[in-house]
PDB file of N, CA and C in Angstrom:
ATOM      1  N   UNK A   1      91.109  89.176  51.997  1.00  0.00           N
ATOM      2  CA  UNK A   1      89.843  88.548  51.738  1.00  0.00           C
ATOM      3  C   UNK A   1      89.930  87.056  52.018  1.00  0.00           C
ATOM      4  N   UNK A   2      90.718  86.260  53.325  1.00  0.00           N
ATOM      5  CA  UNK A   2      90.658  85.556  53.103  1.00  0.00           C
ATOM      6  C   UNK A   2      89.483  84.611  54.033  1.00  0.00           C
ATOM      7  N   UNK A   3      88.716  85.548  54.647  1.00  0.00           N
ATOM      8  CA  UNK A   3      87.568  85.027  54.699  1.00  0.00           C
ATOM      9  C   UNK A   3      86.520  84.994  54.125  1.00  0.00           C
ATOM     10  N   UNK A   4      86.829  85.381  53.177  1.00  0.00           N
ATOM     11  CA  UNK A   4      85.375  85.826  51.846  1.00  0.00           C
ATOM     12  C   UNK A   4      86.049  84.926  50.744  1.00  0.00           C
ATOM     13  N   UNK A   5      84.358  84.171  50.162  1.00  0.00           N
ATOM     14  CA  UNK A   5      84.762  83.619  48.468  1.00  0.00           C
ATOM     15  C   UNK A   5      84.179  84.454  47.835  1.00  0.00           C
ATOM     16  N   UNK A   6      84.519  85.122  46.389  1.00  0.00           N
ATOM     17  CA  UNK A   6      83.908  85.702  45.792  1.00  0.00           C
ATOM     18  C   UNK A   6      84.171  84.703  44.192  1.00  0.00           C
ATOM     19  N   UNK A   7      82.913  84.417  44.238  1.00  0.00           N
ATOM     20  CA  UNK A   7      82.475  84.037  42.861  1.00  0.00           C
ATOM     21  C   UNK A   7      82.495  85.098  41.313  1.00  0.00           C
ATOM     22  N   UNK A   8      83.573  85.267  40.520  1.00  0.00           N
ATOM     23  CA  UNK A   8      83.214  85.463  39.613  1.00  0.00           C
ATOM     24  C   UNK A   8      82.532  85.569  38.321  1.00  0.00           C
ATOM     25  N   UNK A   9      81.814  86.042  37.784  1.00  0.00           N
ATOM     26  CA  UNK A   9      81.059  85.425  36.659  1.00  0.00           C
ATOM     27  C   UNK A   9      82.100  85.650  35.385  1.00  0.00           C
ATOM     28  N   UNK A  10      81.886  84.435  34.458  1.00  0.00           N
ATOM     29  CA  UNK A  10      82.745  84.237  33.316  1.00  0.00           C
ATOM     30  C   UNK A  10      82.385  86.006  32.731  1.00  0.00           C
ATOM     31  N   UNK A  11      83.665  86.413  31.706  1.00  0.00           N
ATOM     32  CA  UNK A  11      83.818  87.582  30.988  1.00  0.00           C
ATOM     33  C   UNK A  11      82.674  89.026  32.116  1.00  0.00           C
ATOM     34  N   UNK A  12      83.646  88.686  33.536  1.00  0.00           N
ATOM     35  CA  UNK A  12      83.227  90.338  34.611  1.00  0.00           C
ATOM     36  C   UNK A  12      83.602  91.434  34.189  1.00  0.00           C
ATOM     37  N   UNK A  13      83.098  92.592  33.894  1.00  0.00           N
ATOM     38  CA  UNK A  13      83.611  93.940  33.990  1.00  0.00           C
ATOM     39  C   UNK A  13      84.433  94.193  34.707  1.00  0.00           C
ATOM     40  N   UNK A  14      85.765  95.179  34.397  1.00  0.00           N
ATOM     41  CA  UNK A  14      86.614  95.471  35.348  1.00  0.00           C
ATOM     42  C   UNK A  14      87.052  96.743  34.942  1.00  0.00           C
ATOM     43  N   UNK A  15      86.704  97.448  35.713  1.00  0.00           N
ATOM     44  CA  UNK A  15      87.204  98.794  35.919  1.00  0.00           C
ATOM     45  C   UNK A  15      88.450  99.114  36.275  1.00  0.00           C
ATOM     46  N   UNK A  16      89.362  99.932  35.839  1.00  0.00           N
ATOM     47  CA  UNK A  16      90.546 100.052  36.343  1.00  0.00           C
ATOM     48  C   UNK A  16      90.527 101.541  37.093  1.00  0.00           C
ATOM     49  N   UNK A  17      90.674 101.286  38.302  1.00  0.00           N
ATOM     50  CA  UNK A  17      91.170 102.676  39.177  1.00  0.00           C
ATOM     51  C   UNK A  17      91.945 103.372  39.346  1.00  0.00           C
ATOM     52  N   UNK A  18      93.377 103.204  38.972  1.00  0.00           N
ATOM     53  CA  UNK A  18      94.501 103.135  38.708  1.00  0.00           C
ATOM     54  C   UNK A  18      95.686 102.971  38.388  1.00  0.00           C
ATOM     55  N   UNK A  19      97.098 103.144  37.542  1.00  0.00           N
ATOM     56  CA  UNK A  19      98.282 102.636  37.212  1.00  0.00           C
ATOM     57  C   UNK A  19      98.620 103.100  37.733  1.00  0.00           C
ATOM     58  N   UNK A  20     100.390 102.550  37.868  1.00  0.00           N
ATOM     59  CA  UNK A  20     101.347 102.918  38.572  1.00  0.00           C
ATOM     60  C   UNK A  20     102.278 102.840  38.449  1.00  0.00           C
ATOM     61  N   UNK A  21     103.606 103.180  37.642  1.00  0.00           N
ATOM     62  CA  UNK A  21     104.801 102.491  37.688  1.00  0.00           C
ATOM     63  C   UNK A  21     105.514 102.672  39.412  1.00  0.00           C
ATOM     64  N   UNK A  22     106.430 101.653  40.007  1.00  0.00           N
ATOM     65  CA  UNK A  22     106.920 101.973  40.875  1.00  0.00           C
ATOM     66  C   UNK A  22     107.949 100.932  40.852  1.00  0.00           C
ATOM     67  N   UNK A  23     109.067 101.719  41.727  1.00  0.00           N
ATOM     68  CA  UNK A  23     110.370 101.116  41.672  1.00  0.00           C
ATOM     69  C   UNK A  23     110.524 101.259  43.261  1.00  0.00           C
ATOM     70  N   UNK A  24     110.916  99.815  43.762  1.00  0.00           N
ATOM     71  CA  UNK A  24     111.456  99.546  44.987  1.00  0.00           C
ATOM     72  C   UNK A  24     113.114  99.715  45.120  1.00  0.00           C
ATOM     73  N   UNK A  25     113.739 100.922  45.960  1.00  0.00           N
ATOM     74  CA  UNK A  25     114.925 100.915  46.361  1.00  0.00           C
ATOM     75  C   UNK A  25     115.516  99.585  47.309  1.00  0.00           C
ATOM     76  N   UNK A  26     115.158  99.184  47.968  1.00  0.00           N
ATOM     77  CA  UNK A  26     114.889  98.428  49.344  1.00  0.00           C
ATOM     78  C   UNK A  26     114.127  97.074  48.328  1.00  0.00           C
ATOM     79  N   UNK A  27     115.009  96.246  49.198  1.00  0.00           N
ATOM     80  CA  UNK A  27     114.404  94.819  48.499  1.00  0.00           C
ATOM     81  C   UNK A  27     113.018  94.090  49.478  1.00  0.00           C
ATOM     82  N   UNK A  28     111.821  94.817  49.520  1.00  0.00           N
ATOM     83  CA  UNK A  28     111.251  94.139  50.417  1.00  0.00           C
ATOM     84  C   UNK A  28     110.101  93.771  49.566  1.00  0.00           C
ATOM     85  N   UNK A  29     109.835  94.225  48.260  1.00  0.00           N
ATOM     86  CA  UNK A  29     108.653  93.149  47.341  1.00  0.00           C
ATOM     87  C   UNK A  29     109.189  92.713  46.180  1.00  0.00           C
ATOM     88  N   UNK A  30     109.201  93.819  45.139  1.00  0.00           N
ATOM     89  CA  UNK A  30     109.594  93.683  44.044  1.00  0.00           C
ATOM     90  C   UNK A  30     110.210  94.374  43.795  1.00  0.00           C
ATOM     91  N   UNK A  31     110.841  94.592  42.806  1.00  0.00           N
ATOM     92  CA  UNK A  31     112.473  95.208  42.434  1.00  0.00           C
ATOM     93  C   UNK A  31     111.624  96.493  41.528  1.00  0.00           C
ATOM     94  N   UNK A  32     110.946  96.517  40.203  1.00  0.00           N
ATOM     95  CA  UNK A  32     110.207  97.949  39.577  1.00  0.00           C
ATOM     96  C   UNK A  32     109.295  96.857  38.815  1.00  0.00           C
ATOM     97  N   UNK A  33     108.205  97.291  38.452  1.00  0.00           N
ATOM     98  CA  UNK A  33     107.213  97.088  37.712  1.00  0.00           C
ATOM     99  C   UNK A  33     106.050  98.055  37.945  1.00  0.00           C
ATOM    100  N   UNK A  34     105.009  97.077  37.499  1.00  0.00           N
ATOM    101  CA  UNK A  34     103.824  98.110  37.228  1.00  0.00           C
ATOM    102  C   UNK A  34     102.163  97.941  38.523  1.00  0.00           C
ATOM    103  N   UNK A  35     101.396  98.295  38.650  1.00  0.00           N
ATOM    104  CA  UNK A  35     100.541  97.740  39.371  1.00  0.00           C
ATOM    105  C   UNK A  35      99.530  98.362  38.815  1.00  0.00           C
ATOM    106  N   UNK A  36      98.111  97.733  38.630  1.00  0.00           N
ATOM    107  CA  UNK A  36      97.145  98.294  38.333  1.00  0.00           C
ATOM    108  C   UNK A  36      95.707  98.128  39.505  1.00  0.00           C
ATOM    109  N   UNK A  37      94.970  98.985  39.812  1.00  0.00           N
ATOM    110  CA  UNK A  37      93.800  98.747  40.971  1.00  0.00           C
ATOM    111  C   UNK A  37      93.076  98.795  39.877  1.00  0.00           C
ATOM    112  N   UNK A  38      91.702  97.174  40.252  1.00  0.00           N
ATOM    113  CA  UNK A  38      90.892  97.395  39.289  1.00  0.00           C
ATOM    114  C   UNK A  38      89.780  96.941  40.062  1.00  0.00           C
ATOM    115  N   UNK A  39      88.209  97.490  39.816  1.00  0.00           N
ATOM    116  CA  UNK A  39      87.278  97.214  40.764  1.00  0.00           C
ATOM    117  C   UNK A  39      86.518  96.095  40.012  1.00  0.00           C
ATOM    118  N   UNK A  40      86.004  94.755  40.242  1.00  0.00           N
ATOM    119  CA  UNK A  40      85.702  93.886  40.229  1.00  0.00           C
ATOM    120  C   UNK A  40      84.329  93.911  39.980  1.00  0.00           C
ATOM    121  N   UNK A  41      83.908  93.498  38.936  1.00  0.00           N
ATOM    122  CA  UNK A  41      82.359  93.404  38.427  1.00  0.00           C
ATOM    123  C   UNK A  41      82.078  95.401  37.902  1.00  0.00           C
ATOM    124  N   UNK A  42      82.870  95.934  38.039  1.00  0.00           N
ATOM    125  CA  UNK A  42      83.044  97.140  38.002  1.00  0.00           C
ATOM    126  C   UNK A  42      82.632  98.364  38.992  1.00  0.00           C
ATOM    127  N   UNK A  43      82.202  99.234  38.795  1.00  0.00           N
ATOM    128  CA  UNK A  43      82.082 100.419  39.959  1.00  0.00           C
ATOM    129  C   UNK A  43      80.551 100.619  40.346  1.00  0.00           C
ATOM    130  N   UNK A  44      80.335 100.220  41.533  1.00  0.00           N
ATOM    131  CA  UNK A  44      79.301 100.350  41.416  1.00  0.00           C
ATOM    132  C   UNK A  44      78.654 101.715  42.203  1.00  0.00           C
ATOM    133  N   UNK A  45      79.201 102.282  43.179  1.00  0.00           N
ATOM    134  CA  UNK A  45      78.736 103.719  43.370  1.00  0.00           C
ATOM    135  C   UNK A  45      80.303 104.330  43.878  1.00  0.00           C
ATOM    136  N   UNK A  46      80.023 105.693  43.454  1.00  0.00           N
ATOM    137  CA  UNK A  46      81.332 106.974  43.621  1.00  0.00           C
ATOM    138  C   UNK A  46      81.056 107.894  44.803  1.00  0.00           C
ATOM    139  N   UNK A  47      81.354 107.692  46.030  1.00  0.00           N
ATOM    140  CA  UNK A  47      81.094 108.363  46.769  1.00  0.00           C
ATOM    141  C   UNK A  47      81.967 109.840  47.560  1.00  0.00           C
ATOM    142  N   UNK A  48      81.777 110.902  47.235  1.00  0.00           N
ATOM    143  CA  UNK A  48      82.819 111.861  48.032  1.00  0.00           C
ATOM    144  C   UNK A  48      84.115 111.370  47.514  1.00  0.00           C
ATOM    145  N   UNK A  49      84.343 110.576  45.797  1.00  0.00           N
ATOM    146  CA  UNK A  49      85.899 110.630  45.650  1.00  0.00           C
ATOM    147  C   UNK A  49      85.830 109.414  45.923  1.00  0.00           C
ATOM    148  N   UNK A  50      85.241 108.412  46.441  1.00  0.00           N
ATOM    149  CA  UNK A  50      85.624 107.192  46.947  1.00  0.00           C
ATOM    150  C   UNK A  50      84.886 105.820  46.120  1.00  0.00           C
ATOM    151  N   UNK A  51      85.521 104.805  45.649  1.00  0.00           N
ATOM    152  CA  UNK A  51      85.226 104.230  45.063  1.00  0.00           C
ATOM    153  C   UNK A  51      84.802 103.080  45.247  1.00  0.00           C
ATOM    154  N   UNK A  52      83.249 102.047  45.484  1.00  0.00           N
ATOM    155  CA  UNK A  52      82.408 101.412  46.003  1.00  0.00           C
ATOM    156  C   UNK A  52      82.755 100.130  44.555  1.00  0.00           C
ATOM    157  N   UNK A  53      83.303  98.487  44.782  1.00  0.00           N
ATOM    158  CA  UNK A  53      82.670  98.446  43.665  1.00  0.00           C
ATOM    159  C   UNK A  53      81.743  96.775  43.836  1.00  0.00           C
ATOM    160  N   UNK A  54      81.455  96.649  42.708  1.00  0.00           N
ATOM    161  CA  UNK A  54      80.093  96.097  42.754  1.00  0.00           C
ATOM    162  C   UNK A  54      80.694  94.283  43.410  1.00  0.00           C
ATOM    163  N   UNK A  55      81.646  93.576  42.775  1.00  0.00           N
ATOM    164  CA  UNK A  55      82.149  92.094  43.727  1.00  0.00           C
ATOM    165  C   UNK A  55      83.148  92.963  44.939  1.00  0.00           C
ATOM    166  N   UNK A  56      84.304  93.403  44.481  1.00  0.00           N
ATOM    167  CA  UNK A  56      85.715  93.167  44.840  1.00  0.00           C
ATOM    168  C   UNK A  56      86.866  94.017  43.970  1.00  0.00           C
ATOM    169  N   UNK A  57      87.507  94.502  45.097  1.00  0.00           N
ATOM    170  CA  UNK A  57      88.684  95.256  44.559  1.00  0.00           C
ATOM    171  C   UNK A  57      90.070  94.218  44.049  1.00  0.00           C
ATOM    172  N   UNK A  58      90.667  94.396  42.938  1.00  0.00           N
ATOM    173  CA  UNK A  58      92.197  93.956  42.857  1.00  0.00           C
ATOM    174  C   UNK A  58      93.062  94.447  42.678  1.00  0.00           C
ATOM    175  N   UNK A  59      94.195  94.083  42.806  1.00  0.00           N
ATOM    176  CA  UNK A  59      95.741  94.772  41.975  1.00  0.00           C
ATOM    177  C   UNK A  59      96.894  93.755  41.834  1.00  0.00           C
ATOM    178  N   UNK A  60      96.934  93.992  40.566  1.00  0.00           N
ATOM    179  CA  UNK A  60      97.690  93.435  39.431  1.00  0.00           C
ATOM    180  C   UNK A  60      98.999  93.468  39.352  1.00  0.00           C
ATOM    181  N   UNK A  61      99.670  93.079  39.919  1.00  0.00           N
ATOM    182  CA  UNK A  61     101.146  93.269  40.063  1.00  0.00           C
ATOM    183  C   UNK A  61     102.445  93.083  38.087  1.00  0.00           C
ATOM    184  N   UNK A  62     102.760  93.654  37.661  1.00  0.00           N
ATOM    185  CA  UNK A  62     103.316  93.472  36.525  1.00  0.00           C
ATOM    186  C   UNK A  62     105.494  93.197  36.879  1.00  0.00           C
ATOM    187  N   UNK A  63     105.508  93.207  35.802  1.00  0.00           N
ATOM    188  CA  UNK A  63     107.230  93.645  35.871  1.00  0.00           C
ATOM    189  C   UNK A  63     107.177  93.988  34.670  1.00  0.00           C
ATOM    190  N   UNK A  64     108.618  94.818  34.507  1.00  0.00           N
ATOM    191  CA  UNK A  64     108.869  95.614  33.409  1.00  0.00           C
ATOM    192  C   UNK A  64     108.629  95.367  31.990  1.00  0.00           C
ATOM    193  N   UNK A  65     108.568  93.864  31.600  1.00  0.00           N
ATOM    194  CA  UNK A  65     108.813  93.227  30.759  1.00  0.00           C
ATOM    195  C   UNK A  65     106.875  93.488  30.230  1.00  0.00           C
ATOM    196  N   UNK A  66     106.177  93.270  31.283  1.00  0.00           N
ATOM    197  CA  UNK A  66     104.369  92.933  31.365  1.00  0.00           C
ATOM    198  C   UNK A  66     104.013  91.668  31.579  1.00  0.00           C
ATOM    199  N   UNK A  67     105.161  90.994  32.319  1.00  0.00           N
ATOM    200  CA  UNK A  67     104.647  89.393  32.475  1.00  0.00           C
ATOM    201  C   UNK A  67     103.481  89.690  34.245  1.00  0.00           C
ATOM    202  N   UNK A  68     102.578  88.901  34.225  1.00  0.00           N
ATOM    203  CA  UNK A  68     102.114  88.938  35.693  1.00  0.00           C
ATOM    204  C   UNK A  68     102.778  88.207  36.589  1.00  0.00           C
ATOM    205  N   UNK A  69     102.879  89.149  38.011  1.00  0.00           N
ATOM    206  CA  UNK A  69     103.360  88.659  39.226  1.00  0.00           C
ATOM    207  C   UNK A  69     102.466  87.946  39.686  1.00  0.00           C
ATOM    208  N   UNK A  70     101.446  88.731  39.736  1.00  0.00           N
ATOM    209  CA  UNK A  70     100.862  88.204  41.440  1.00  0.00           C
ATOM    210  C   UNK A  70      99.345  89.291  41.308  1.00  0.00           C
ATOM    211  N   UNK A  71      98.226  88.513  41.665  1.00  0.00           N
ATOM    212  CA  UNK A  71      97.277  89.231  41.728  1.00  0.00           C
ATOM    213  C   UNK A  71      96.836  89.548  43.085  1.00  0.00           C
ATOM    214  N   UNK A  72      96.282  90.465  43.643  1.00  0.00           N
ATOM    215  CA  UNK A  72      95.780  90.516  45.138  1.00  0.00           C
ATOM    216  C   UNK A  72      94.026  91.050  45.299  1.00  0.00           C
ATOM    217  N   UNK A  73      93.689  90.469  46.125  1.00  0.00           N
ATOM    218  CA  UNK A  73      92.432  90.795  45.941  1.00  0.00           C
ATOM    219  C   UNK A  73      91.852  91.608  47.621  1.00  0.00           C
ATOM    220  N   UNK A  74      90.780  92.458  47.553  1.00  0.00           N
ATOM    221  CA  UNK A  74      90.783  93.011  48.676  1.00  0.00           C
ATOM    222  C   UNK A  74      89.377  93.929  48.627  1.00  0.00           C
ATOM    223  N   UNK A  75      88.743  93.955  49.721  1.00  0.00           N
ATOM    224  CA  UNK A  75      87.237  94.438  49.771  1.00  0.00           C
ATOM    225  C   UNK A  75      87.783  96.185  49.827  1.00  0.00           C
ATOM    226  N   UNK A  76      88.406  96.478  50.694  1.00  0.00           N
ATOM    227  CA  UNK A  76      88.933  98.587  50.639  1.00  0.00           C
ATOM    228  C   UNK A  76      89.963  98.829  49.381  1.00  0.00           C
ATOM    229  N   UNK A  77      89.712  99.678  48.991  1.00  0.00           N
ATOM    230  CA  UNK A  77      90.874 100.493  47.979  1.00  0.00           C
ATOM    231  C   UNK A  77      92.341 100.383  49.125  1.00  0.00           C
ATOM    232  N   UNK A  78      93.315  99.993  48.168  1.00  0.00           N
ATOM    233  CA  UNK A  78      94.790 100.266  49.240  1.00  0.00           C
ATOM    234  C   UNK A  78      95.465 101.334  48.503  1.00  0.00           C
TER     235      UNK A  78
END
């Protein structure tokens, strides 16, 4: 998204689409933590399984402990 600004409004709905624990064998991000997909301003239509949402998609990068990594932001579900 890094041609898009998306303006948040103070206290947005956020839907969460998914958790995840995952553990990297291979050192190419992070070593294990957690990730969460969450849809931004929340969901705004469900299509065929597929999830539309109303700003902006994110995911939440954690580590084991629950400290935050790293947030990512992104208009498609990854």
């Amino acid at each position: 998204m890094d041609s898009k600004i998306v303006v948040l409004p103070n206290k947005s709905e956020a839907d969460i689409i998914s958790k995840a624990f995952f553990q990297e064998y291979f050192d190419i991000r992070f070593d294990t933590g957690y990730c969460v997909h969450i849809a931004l301003g929340g969901i705004e239509t469900l299509k065929r399984g597929i999830v539309y949402p109303k700003l902006c998609f994110a995911t939440l990068f954690y580590d084991t402990i629950g400290k935050m990594l790293m947030i990512q932001f992104h208009e498609r579900m990854k």
